[in-house]
C-alpha atoms as a PDB file:
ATOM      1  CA  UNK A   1       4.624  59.356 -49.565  1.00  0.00           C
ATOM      2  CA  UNK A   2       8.037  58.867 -49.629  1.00  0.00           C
ATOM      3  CA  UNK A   3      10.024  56.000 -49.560  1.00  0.00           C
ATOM      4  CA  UNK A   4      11.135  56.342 -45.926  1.00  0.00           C
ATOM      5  CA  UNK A   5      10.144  53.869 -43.212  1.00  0.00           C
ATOM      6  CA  UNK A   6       8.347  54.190 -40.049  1.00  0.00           C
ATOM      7  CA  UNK A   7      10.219  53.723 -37.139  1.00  0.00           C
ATOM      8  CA  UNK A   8       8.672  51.895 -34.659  1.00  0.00           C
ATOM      9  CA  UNK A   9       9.000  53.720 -31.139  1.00  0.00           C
ATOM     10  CA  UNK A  10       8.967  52.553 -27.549  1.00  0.00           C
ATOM     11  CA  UNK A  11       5.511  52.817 -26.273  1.00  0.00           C
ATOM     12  CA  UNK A  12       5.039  52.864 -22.095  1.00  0.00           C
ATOM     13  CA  UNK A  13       1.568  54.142 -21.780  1.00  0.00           C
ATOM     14  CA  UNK A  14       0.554  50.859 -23.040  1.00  0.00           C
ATOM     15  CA  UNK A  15       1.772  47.756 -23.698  1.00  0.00           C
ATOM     16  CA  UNK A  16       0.721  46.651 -26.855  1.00  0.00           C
ATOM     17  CA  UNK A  17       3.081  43.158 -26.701  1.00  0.00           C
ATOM     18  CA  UNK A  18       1.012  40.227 -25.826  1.00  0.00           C
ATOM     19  CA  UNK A  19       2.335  38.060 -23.023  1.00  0.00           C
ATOM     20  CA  UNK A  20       2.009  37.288 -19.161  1.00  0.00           C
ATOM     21  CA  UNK A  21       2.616  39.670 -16.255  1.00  0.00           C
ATOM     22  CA  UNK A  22       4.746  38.385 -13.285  1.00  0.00           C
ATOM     23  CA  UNK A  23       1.885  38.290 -11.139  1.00  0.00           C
ATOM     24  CA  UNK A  24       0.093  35.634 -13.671  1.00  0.00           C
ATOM     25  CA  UNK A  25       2.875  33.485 -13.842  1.00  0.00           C
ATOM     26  CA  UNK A  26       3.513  33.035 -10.239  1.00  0.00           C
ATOM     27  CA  UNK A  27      -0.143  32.209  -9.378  1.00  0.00           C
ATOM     28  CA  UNK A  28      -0.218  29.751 -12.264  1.00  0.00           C
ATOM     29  CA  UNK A  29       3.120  27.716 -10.756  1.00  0.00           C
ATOM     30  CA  UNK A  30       1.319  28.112  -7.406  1.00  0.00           C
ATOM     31  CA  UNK A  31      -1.591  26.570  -8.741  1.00  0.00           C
ATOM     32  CA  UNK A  32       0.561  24.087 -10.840  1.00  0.00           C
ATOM     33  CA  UNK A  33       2.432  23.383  -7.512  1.00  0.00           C
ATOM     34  CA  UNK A  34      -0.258  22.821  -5.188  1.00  0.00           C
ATOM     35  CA  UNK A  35      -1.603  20.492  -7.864  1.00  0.00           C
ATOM     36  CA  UNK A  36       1.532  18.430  -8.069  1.00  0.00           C
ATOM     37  CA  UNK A  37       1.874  17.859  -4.329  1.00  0.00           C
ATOM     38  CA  UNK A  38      -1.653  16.447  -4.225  1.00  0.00           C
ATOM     39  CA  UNK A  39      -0.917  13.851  -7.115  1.00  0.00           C
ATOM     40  CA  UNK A  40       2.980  12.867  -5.336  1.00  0.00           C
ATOM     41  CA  UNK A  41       0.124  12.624  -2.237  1.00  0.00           C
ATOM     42  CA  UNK A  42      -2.175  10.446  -3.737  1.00  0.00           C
ATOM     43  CA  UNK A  43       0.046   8.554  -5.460  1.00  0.00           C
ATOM     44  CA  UNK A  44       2.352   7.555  -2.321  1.00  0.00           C
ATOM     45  CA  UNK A  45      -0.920   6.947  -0.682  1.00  0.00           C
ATOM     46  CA  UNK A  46      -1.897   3.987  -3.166  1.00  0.00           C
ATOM     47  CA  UNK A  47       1.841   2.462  -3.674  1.00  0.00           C
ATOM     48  CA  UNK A  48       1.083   1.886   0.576  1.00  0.00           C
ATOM     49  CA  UNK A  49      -2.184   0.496  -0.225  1.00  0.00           C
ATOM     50  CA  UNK A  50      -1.057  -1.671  -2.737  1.00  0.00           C
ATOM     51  CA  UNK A  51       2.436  -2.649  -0.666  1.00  0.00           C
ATOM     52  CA  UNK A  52      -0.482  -3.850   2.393  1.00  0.00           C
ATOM     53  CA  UNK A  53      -2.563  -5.490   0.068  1.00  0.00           C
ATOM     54  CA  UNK A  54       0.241  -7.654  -1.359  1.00  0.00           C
ATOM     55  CA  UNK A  55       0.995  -8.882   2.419  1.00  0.00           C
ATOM     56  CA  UNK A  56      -2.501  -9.583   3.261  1.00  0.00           C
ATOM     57  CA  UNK A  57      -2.662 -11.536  -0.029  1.00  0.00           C
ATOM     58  CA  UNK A  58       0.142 -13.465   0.595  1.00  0.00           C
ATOM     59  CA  UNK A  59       0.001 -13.941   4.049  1.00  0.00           C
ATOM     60  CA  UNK A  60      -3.401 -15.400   4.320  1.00  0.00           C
ATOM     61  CA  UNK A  61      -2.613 -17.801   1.082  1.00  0.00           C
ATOM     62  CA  UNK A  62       0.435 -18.831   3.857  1.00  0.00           C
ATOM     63  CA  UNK A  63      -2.044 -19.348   6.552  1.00  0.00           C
ATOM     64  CA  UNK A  64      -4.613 -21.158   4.827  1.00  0.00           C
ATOM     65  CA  UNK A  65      -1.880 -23.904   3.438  1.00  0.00           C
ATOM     66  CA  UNK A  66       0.080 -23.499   6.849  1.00  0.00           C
ATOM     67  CA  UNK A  67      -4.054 -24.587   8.119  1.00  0.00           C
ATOM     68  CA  UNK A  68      -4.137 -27.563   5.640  1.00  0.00           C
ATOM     69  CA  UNK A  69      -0.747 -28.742   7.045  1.00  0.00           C
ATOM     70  CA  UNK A  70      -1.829 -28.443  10.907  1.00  0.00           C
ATOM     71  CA  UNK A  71      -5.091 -29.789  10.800  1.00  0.00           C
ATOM     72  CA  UNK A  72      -3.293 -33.375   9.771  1.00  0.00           C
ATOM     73  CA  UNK A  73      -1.104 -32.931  13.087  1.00  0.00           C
ATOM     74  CA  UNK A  74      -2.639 -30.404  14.641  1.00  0.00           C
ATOM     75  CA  UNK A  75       0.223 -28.992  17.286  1.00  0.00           C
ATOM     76  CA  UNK A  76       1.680 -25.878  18.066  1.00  0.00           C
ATOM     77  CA  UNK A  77       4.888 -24.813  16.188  1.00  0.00           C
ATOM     78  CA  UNK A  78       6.967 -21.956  15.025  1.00  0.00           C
ATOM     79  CA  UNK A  79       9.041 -21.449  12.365  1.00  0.00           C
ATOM     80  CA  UNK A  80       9.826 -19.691   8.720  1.00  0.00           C
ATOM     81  CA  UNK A  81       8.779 -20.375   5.054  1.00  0.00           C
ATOM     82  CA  UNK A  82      11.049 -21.183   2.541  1.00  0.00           C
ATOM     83  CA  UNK A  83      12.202 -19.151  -0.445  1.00  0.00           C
ATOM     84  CA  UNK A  84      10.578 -16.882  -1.706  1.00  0.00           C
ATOM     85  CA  UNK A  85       8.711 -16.423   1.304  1.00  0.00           C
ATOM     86  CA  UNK A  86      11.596 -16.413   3.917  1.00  0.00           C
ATOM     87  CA  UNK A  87      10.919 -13.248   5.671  1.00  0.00           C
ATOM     88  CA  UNK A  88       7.479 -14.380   6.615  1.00  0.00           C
ATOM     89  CA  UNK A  89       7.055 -16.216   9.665  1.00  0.00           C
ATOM     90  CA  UNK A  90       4.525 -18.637  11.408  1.00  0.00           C
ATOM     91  CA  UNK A  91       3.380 -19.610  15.010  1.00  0.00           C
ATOM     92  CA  UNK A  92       0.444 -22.252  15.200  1.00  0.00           C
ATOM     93  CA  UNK A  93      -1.390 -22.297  18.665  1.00  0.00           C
ATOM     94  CA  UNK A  94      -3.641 -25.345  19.541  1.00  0.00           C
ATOM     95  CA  UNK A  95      -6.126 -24.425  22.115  1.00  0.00           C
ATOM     96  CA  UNK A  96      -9.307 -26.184  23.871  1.00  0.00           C
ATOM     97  CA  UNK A  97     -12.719 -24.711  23.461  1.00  0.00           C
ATOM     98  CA  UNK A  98     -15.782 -25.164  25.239  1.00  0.00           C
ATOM     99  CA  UNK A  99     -17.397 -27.824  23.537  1.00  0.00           C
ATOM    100  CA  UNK A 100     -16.182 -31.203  24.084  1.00  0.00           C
ATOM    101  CA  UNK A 101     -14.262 -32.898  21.377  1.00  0.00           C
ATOM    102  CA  UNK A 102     -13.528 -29.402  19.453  1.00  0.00           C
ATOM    103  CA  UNK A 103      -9.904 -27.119  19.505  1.00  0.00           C
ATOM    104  CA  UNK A 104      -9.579 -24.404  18.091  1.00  0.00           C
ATOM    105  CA  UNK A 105      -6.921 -23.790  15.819  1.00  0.00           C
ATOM    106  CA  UNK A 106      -4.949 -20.704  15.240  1.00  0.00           C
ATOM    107  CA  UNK A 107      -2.262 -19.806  12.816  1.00  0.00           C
ATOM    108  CA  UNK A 108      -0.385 -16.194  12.786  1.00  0.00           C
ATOM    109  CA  UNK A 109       1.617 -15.460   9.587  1.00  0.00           C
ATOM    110  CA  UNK A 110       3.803 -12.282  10.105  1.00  0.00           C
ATOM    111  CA  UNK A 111       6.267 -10.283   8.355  1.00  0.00           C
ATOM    112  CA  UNK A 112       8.147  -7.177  10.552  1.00  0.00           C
ATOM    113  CA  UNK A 113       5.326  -5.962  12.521  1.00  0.00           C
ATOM    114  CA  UNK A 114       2.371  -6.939   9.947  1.00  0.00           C
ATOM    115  CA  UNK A 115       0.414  -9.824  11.526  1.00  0.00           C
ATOM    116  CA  UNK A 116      -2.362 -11.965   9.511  1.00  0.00           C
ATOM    117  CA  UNK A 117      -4.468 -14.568  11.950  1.00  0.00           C
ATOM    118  CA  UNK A 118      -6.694 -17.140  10.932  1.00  0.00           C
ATOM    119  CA  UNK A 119      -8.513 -19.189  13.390  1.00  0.00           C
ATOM    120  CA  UNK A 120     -10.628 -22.576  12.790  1.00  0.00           C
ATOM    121  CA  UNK A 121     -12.412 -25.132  15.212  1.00  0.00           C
ATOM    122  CA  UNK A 122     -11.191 -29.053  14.640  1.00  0.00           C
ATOM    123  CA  UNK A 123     -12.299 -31.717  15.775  1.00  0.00           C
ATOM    124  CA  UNK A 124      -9.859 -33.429  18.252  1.00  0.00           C
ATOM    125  CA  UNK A 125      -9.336 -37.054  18.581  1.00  0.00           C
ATOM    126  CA  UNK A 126     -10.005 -38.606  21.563  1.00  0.00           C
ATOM    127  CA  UNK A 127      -7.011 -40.520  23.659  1.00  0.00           C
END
C-alpha cells in the first residue's frame, strides 16, 4: 500500500447518507399539524367552558344574596350591583301562586345575554 488516500466518490445508485426524504418530512408536519389544530381546538373549547362556569358561579352567588335581601321586602325591582360586579344586572318579580298565602319569588341575574334565574315560594303576609 502506498501512502495515498482514498477519495471518496459521489455515489447515485444509492444513497448511503442517513437522513429523511421530502416525502417523510411533509407527512410528519401534516401529522404534527393536524395534531396542533386539535389541541388550539380543545383548548379554546375549555377557556369557554371555564369563562361560562365563572358566570354561573357568580351569578347564582348574586341571586341567592339578591334572594336573602327580597324575601325581607319581598317586591319587584331592577337594578345593578356594585363594584366589582357592575356589569351584572338584576330584576326581582313577585308573583301569586295557587295556594293561598304563598308568592313565588323570582330573581334573574344577567350579564350581556347570559341569564341565571332562581325561583322560591314565600310566604306572604296577609293585609
Amino acid at each position: 500500500m502506498t501512502g495515498r488516500s482514498k477519495s471518496k466518490g459521489l455515489h447515485l445508485s444509492g444513497l448511503s447518507e442517513g437522513g429523511f426524504t421530502l416525502l417523510e418530512i411533509m407527512i410528519s408536519l401534516a401529522i404534527i399539524g393536524g395534531l396542533l389544530v386539535t389541541v388550539i381546538y380543545t383548548l379554546n373549547y375549555n377557556l369557554s367552558l371555564a369563562g361560562r362556569q365563572e358566570f354561573q358561579t357568580t351569578a347564582i352567588m348574586l341571586s341567592k344574596n339578591k334572594m336573602a335581601e327580597a324575601e325581607k321586602n319581598p317586591v319587584a325591582s331592577k337594578g345593578e350591583f356594585p363594584e366589582p360586579y357592575a356589569d351584572y344586572s338584576y330584576a326581582t318579580t313577585l308573583s301569586e301562586s295557587p295556594y293561598p298565602g304563598i308568592s313565588v319569588l323570582t330573581v334573574s341575574v344577567s350579564r350581556g345575554n347570559e341569564d341565571v334565574k332562581l325561583s322560591e315560594m314565600i310566604e306572604t303576609l296577609l293585609k
